[in-house]
C-alpha atoms as a PDB file:
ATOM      1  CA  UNK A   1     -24.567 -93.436 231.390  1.00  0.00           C
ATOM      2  CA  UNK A   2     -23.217 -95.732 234.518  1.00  0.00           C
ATOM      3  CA  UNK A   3     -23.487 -98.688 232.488  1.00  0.00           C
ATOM      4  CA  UNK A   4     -20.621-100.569 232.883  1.00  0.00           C
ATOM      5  CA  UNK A   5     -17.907-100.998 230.059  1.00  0.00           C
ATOM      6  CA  UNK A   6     -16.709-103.580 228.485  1.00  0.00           C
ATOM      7  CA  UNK A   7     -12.521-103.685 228.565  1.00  0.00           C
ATOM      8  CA  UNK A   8     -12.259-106.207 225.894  1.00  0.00           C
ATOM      9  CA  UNK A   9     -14.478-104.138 223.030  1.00  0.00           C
ATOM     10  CA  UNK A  10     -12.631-101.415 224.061  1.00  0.00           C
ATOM     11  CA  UNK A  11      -9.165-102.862 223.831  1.00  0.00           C
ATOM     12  CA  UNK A  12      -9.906-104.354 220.169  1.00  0.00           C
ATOM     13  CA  UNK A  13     -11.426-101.435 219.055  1.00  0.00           C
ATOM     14  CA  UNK A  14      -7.936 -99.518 220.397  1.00  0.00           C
ATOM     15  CA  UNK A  15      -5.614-101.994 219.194  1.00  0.00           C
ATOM     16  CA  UNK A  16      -7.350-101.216 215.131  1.00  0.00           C
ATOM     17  CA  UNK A  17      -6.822 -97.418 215.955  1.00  0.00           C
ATOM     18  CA  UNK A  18      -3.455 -97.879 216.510  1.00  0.00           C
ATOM     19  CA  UNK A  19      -3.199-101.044 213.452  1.00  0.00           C
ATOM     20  CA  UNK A  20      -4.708 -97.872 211.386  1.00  0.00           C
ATOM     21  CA  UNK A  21      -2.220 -95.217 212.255  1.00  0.00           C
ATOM     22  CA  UNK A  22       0.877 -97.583 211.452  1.00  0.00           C
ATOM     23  CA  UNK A  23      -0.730 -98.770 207.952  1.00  0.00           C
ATOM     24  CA  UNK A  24      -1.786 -95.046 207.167  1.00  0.00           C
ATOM     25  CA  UNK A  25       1.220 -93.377 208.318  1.00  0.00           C
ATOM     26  CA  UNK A  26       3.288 -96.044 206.496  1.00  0.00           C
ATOM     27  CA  UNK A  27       0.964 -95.506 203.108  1.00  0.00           C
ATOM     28  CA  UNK A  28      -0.062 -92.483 202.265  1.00  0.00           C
ATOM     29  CA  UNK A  29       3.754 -90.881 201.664  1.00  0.00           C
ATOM     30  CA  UNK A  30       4.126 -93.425 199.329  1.00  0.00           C
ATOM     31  CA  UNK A  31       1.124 -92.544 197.421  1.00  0.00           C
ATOM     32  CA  UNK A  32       1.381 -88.537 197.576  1.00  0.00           C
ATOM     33  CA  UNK A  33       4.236 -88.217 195.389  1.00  0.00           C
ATOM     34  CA  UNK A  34       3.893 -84.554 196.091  1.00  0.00           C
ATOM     35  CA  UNK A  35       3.241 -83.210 199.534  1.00  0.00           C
ATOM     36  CA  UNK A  36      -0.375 -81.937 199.785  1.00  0.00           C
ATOM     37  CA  UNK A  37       0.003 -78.864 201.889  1.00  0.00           C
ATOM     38  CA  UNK A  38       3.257 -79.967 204.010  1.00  0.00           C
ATOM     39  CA  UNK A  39       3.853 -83.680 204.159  1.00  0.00           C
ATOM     40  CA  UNK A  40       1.720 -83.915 207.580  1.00  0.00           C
ATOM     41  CA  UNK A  41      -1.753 -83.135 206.557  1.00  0.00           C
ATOM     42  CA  UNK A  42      -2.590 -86.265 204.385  1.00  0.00           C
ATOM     43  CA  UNK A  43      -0.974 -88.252 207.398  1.00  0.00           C
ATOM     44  CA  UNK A  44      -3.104 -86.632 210.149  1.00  0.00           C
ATOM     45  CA  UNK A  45      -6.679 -86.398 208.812  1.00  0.00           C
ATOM     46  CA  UNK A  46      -7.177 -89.987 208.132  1.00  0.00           C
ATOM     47  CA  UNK A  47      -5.420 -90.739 211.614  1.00  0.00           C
ATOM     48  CA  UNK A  48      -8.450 -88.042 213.110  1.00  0.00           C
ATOM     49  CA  UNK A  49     -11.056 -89.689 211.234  1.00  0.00           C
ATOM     50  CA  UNK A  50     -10.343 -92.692 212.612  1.00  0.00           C
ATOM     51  CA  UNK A  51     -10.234 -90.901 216.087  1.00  0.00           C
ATOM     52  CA  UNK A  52     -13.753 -89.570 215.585  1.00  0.00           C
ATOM     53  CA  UNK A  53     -15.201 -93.142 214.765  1.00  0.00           C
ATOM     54  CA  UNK A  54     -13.581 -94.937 217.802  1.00  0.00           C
ATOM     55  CA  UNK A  55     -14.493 -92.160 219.907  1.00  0.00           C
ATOM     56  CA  UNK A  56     -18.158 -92.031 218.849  1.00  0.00           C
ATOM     57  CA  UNK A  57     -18.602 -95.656 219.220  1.00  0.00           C
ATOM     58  CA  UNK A  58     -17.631 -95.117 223.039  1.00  0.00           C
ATOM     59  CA  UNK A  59     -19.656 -92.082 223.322  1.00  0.00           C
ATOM     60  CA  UNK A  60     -23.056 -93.928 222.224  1.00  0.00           C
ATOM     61  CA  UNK A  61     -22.505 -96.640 224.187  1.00  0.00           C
ATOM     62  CA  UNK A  62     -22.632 -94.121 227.181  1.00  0.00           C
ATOM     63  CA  UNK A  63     -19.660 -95.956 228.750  1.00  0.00           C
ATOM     64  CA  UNK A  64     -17.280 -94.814 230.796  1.00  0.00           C
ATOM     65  CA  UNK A  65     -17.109 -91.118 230.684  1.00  0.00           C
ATOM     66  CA  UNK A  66     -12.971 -90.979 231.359  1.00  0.00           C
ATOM     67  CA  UNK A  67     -11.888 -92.766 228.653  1.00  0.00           C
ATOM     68  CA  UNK A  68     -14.393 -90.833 226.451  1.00  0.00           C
ATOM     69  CA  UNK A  69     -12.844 -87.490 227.388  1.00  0.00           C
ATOM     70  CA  UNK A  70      -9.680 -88.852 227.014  1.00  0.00           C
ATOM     71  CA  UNK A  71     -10.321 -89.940 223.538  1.00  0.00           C
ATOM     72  CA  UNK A  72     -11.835 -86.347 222.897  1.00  0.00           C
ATOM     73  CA  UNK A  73      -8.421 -85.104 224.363  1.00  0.00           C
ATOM     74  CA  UNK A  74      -6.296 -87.247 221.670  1.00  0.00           C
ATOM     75  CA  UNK A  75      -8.938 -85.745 218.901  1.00  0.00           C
ATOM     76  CA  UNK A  76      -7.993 -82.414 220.200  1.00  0.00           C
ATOM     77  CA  UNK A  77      -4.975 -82.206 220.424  1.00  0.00           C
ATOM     78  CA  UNK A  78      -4.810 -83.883 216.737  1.00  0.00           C
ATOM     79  CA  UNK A  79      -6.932 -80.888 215.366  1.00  0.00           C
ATOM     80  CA  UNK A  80      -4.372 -78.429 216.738  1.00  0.00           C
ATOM     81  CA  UNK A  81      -1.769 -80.377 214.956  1.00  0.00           C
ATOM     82  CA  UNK A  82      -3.115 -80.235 211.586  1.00  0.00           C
ATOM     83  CA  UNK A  83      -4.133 -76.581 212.096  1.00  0.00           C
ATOM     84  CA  UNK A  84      -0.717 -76.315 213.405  1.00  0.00           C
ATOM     85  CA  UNK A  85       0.473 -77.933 210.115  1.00  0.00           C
ATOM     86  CA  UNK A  86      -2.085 -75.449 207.840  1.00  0.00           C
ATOM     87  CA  UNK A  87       0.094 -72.627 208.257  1.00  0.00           C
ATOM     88  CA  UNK A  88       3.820 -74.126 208.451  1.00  0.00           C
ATOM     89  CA  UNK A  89       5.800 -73.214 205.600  1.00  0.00           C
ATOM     90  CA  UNK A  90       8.417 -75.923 206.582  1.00  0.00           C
ATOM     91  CA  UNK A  91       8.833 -78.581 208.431  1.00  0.00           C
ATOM     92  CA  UNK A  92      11.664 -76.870 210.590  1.00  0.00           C
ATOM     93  CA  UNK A  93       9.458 -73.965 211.337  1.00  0.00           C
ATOM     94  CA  UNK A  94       8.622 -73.277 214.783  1.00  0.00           C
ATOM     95  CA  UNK A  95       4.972 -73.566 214.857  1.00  0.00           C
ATOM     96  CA  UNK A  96       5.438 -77.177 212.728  1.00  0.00           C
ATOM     97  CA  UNK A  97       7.067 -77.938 216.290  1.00  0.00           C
ATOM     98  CA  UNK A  98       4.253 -77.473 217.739  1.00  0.00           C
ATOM     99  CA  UNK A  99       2.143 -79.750 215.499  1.00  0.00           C
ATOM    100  CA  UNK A 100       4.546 -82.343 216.345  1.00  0.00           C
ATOM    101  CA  UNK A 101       4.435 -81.850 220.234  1.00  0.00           C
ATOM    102  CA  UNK A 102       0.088 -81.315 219.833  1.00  0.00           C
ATOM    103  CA  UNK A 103       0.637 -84.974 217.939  1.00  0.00           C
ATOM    104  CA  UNK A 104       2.757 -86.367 220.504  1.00  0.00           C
ATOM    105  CA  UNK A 105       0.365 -85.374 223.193  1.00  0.00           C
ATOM    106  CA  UNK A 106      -2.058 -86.687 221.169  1.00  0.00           C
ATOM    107  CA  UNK A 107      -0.848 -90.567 221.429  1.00  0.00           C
ATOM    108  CA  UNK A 108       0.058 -90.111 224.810  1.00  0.00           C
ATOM    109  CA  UNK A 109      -2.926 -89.554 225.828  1.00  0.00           C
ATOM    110  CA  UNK A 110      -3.780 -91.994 223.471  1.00  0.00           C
ATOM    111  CA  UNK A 111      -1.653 -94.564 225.529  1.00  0.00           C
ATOM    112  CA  UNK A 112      -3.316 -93.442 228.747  1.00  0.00           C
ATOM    113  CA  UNK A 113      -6.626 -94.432 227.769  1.00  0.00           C
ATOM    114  CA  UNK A 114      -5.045 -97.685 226.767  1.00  0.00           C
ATOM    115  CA  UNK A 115      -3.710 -97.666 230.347  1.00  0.00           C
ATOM    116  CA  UNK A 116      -7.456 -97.115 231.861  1.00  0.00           C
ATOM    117  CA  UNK A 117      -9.007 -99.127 229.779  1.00  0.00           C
ATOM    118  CA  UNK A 118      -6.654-102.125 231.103  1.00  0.00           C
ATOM    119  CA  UNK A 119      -6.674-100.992 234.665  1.00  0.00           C
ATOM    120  CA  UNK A 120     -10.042-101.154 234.921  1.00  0.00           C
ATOM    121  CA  UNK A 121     -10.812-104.192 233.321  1.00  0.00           C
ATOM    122  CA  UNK A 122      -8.360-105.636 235.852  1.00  0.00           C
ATOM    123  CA  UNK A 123     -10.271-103.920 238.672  1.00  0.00           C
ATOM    124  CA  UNK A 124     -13.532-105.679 237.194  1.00  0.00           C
ATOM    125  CA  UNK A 125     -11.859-108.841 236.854  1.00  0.00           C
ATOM    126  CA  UNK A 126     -10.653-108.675 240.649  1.00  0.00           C
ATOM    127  CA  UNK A 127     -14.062-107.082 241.766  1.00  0.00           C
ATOM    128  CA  UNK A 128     -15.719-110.084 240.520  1.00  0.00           C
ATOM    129  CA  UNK A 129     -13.176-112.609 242.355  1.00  0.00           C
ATOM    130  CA  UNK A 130     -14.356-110.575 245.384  1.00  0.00           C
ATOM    131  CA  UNK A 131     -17.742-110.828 244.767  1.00  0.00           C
ATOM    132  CA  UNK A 132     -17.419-114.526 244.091  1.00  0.00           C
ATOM    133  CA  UNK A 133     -15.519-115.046 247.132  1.00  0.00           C
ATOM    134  CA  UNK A 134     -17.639-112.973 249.180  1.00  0.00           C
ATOM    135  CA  UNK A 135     -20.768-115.131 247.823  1.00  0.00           C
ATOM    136  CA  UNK A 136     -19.043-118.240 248.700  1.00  0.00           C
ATOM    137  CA  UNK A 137     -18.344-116.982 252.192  1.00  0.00           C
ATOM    138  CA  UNK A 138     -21.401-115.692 252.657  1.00  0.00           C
ATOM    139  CA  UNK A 139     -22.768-119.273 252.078  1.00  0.00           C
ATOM    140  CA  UNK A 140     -20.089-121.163 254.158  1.00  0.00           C
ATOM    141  CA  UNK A 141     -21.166-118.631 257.324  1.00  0.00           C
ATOM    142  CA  UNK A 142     -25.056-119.336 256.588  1.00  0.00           C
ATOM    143  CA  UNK A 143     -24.406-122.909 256.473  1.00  0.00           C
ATOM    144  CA  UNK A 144     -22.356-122.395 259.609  1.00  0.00           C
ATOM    145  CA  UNK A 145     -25.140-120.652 261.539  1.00  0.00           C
ATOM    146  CA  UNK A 146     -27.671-122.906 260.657  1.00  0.00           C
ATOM    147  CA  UNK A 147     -25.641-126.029 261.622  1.00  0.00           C
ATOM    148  CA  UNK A 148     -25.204-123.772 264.759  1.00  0.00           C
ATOM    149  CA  UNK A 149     -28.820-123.075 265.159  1.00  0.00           C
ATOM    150  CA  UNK A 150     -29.755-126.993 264.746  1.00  0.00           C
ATOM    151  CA  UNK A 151     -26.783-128.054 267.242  1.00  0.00           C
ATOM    152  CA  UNK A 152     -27.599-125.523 270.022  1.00  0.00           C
ATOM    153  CA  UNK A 153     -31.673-127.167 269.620  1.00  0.00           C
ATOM    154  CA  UNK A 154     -30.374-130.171 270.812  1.00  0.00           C
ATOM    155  CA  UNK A 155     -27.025-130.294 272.802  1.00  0.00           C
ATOM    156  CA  UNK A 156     -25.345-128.641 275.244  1.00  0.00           C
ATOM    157  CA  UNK A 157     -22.491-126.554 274.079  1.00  0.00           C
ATOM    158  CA  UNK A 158     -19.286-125.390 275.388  1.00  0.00           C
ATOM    159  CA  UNK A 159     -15.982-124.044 274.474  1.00  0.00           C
ATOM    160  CA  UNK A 160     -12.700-123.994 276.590  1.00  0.00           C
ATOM    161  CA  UNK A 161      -9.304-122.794 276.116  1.00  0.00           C
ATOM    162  CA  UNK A 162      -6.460-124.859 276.298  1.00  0.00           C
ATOM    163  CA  UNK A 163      -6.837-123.493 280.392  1.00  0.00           C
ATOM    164  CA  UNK A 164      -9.322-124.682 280.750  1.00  0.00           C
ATOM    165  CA  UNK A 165     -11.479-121.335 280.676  1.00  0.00           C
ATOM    166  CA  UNK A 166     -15.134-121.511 279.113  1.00  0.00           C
ATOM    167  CA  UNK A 167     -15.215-119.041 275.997  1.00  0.00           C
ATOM    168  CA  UNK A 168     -18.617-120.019 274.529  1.00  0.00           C
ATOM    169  CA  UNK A 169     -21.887-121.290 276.383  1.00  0.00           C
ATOM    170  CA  UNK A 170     -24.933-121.663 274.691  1.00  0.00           C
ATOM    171  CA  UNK A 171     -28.626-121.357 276.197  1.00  0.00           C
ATOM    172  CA  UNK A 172     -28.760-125.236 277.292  1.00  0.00           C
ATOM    173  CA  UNK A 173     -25.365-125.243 279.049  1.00  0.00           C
ATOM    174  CA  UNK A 174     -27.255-121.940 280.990  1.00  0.00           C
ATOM    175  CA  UNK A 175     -30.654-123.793 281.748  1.00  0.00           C
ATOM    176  CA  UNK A 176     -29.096-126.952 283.128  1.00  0.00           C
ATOM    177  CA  UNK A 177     -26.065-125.566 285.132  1.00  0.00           C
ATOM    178  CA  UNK A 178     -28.317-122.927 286.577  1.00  0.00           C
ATOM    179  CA  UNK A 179     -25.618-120.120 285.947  1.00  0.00           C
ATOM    180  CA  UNK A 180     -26.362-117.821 283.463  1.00  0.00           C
ATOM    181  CA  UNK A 181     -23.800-117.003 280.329  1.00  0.00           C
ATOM    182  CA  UNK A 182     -21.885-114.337 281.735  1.00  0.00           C
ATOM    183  CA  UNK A 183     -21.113-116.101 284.861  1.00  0.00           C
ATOM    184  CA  UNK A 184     -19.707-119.052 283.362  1.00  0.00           C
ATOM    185  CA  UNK A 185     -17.542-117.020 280.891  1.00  0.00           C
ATOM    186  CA  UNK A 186     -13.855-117.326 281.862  1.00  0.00           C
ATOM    187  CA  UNK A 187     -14.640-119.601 284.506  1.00  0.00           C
ATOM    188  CA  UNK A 188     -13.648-123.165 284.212  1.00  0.00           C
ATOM    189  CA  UNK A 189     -15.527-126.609 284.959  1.00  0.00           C
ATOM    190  CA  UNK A 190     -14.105-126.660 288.328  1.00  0.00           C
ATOM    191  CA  UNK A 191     -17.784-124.781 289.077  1.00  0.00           C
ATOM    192  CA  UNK A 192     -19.734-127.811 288.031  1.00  0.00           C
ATOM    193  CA  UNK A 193     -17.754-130.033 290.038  1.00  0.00           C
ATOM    194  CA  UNK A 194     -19.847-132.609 291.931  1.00  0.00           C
ATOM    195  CA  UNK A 195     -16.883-134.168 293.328  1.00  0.00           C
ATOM    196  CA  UNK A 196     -18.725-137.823 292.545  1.00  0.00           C
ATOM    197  CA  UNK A 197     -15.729-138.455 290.314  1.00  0.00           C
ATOM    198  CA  UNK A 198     -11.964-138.827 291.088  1.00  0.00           C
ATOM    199  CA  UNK A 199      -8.724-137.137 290.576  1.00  0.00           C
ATOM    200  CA  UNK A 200      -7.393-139.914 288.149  1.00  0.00           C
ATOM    201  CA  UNK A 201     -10.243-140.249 286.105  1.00  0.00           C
ATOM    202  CA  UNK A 202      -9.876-135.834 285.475  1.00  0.00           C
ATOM    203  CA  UNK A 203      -6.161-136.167 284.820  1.00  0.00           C
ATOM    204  CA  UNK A 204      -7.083-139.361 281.663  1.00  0.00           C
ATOM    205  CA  UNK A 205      -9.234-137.155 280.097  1.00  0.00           C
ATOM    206  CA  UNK A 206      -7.005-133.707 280.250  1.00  0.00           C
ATOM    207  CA  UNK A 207      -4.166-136.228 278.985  1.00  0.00           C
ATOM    208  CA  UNK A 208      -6.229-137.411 276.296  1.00  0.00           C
ATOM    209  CA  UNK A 209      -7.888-134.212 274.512  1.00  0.00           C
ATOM    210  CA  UNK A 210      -4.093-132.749 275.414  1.00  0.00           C
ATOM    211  CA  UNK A 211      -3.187-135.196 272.594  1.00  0.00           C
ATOM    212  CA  UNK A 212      -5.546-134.074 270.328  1.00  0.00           C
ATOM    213  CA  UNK A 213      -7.891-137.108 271.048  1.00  0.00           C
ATOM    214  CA  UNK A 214     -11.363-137.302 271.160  1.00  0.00           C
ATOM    215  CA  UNK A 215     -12.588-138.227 274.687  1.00  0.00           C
ATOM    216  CA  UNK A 216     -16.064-139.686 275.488  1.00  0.00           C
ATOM    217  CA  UNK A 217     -17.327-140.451 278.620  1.00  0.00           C
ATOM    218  CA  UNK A 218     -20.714-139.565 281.193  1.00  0.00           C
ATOM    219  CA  UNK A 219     -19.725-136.815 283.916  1.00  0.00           C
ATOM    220  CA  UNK A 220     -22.171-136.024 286.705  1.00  0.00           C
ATOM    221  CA  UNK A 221     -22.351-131.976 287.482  1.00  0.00           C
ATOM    222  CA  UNK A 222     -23.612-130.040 290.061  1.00  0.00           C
ATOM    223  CA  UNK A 223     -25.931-126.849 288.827  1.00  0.00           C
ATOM    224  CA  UNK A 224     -25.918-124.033 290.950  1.00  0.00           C
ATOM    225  CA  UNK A 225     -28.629-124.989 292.960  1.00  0.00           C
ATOM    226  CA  UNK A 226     -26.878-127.668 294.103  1.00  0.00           C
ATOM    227  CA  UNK A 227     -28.717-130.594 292.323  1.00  0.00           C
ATOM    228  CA  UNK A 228     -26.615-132.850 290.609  1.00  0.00           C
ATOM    229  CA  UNK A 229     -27.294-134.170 286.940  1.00  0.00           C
ATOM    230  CA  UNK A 230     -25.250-136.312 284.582  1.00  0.00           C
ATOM    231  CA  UNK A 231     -24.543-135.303 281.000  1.00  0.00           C
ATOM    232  CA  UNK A 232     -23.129-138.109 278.264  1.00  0.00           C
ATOM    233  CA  UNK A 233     -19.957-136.196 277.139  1.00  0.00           C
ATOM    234  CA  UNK A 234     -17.551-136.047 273.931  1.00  0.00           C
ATOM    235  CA  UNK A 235     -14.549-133.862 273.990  1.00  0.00           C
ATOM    236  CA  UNK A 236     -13.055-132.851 270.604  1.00  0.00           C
ATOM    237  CA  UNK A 237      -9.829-130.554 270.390  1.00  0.00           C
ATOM    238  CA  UNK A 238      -9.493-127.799 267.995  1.00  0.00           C
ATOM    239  CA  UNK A 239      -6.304-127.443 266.557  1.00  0.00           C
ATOM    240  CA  UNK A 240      -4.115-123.919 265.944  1.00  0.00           C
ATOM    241  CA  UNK A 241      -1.685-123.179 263.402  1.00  0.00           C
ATOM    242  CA  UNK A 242       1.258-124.816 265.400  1.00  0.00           C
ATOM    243  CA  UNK A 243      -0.836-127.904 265.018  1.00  0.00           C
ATOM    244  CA  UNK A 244      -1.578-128.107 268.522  1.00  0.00           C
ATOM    245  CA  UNK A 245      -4.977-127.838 270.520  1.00  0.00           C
ATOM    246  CA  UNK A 246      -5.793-124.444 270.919  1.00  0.00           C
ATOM    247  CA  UNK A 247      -9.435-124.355 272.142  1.00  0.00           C
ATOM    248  CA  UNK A 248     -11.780-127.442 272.936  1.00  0.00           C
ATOM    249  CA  UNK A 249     -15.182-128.181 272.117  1.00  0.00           C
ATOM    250  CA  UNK A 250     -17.610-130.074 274.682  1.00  0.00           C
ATOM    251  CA  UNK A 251     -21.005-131.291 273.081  1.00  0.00           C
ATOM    252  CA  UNK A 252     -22.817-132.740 275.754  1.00  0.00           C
ATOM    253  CA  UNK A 253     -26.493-134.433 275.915  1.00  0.00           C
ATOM    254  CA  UNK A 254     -28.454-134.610 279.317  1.00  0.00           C
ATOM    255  CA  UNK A 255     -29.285-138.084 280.423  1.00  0.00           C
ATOM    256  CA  UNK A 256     -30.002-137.813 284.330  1.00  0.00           C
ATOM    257  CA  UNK A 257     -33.431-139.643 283.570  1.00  0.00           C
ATOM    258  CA  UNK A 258     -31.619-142.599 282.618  1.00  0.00           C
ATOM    259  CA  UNK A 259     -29.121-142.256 285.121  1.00  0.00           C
ATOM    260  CA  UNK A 260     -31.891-142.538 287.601  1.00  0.00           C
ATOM    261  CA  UNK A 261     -33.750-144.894 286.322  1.00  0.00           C
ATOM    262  CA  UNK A 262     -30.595-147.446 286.139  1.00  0.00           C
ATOM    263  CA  UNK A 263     -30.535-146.283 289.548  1.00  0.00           C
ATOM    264  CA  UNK A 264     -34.127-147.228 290.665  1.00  0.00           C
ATOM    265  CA  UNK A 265     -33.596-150.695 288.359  1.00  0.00           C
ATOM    266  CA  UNK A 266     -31.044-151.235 290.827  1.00  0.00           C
ATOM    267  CA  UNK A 267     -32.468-150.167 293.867  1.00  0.00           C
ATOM    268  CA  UNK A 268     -35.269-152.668 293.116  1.00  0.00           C
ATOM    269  CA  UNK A 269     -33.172-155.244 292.120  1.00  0.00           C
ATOM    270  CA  UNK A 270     -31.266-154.988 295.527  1.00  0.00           C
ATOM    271  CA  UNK A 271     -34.601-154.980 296.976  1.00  0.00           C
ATOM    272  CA  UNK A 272     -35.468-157.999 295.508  1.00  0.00           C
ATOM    273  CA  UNK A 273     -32.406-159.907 296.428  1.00  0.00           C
ATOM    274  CA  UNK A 274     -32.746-158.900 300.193  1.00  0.00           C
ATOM    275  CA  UNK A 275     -36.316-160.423 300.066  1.00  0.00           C
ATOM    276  CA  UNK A 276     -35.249-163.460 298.236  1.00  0.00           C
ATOM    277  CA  UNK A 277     -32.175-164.252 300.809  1.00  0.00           C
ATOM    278  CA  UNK A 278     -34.119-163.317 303.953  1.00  0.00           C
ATOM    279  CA  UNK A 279     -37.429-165.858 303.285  1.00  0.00           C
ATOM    280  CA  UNK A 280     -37.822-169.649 303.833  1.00  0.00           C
ATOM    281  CA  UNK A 281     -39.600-170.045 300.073  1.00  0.00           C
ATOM    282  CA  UNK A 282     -37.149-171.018 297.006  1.00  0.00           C
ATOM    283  CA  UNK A 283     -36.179-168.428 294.455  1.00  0.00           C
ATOM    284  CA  UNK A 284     -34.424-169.399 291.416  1.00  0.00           C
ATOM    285  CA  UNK A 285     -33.848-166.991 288.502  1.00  0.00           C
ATOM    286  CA  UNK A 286     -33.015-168.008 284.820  1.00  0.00           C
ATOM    287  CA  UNK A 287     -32.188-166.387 281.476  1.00  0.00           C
ATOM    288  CA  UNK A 288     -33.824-166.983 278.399  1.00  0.00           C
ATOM    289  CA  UNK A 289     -32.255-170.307 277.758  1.00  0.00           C
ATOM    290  CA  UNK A 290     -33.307-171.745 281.209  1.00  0.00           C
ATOM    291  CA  UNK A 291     -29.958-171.453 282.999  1.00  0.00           C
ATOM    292  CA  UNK A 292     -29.792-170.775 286.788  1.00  0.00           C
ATOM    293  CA  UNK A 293     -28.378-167.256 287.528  1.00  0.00           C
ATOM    294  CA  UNK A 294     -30.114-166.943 290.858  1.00  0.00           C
ATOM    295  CA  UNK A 295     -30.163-168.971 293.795  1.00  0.00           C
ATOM    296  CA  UNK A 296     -31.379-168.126 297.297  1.00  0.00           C
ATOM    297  CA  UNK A 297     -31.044-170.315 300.228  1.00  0.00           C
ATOM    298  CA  UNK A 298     -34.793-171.353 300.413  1.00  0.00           C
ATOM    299  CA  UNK A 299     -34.126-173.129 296.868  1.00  0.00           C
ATOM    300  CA  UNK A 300     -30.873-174.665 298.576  1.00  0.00           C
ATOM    301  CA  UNK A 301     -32.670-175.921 301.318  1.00  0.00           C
ATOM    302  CA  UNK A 302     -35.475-177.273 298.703  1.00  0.00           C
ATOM    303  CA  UNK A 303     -33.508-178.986 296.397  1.00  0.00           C
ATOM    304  CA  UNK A 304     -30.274-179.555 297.765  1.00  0.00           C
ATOM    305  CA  UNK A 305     -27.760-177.628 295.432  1.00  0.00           C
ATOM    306  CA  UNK A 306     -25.605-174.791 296.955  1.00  0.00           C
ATOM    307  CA  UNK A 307     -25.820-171.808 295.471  1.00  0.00           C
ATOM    308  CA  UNK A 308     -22.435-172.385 293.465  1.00  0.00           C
ATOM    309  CA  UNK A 309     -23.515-175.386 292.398  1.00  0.00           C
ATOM    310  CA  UNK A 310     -26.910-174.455 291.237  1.00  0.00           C
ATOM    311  CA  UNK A 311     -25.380-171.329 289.304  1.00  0.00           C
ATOM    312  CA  UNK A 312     -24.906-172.251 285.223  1.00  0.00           C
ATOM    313  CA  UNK A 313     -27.582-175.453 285.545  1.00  0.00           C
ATOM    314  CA  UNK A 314     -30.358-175.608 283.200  1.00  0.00           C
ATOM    315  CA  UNK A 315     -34.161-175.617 284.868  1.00  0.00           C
ATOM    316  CA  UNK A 316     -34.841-178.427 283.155  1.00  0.00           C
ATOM    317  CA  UNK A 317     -32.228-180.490 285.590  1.00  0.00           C
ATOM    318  CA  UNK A 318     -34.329-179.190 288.280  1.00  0.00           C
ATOM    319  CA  UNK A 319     -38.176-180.496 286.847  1.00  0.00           C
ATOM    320  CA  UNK A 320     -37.265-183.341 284.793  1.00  0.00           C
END
């Protein structure tokens, strides 16, 4: 019995009840010469046979209970109209009125199933857009959240308003600032400042993403502790319906290790050179093609070149 219906069987089966009344109420006058018990009985009890069939079919099917009953309504109200009609001795009579109004009833209610019948298929056409749509959102959001998911495993997120104010940390913006979520909500990046960079390099960036322009670049933070560690850096602006930036979006990927170990590379490399330009023995440094690119004063004093002069010669000028 809560099976749904279906609008369009319904509708056809309608549309031939109604097809049936016009032929029937068109034929059978011409074919009773003589009125069989007033002029309305031959009409009606086809037109209630028909009824009954159309509202059986419905009924078996167990579908929608409404437009059942209102089909049993329509039958109804046809039965009092040919009882009506049993005991009218003339069309003008009084009770023959009432047959008339019982038969009027009859296809109004008639009409009103037609009505339901239409409404709801509507409603099941629009319930299924919904569903679709609610499918397809459903799988946008779960495609969303596991982008999400694989994003926040690997970089360091954060959202700003056009202010400036964070509105979204995740976890790794937490672990390396040292702050926890709620404490760097609706603050801005002025608490990460390390103060390494300077006021003109701050102002290029703001002016770019203000554009709507991606901005890349390495900025060196300081965590709460107080240690300071450098994050490669790419800006993108999110835009609003006034098709300006209305939030931005900072995806950021820690790279203090290599930071400091191009800062021990040149540490040692500074080392080196101190050594090389502080002893008596010669030093000379190449690249791969045997060119001079380093030349201490112990290899001046050896062979005789200055150190500008020595620069861009090939080793092989040296040891012939």
């Amino acid at each position: 019995r809560n099976s749904a219906m279906r609008p369009r069987t319904f509708v056809g089966s309608l549309t031939g009840l109604v097809v049936g009344f016009f032929l029937v109420s068109v034929s059978l006058p011409l074919i009773a010469a003589t009125p069989v018990w007033g002029v309305y009985r031959p009409i009606q009890i086809p037109l209630f046979a028909v009824l009954l069939v159309v509202g059986r079919h419905f009924w078996y099917r167990r579908t929608q209970h409404g437009l059942c009953e209102g089909l049993a309504w329509a039958a109804g109200f046809l039965i009092a109209s040919n009882f009506a009609t049993l005991f009218a001795k003339s069309p003008d009579e009084s009770i023959a009125v009432i047959a008339h109004t019982a038969k009027l009833g009859a296809y109004v209610l008639l009409y009103a199933v037609y009505l339901r019948a239409v409404g709801d298929a509507a409603v099941e056409r629009a319930e299924a857009r919904v569903r679709q749509n609610t499918g397809d959102l459903e799988k946008v959001v779960e495609e969303l959240q596991r982008t999400k998911f694989a994003l926040d495993q690997h970089a360091i997120v954060g959202i700003t308003d056009v202010k400036g104010r964070i509105v979204y940390a995740n976890d790794k913006f937490s672990e390396i600032s040292g702050y926890s979520i709620e404490e760097l909500l609706g603050k801005d990046h002025r608490i990460l400042s390390s103060g390494h960079h300077s006021k003109a390099f701050f102002r290029e960036m703001y002016r770019t993403i203000a554009h709507g322009q991606v901005w890349r670049g390495e900025l060196c933070n300081r965590s709460k502790n107080g240690k300071l560690y450098w994050v490669e850096t790419t800006i993108v602006p999110f835009f609003g319906k006034n098709q300006k930036p209305s939030h931005y979006i900072a995806l950021r990927t820690d790279i203090t290790r290599v930071k400091q170990a191009q800062q021990a590379i040149t540490e040692a490399a500074e080392r080196f050179r101190a050594v090389t330009l502080t002893t008596l023995h010669a030093f000379v440094t190449t690249d791969s093609s045997g060119d001079v690119v380093d030349w201490n004063p112990g290899a001046e004093a050896l062979f005789g070149f200055t150190d500008s002069e020595a620069i861009g010669l090939n080793v092989g000028l040296l040891f012939p």
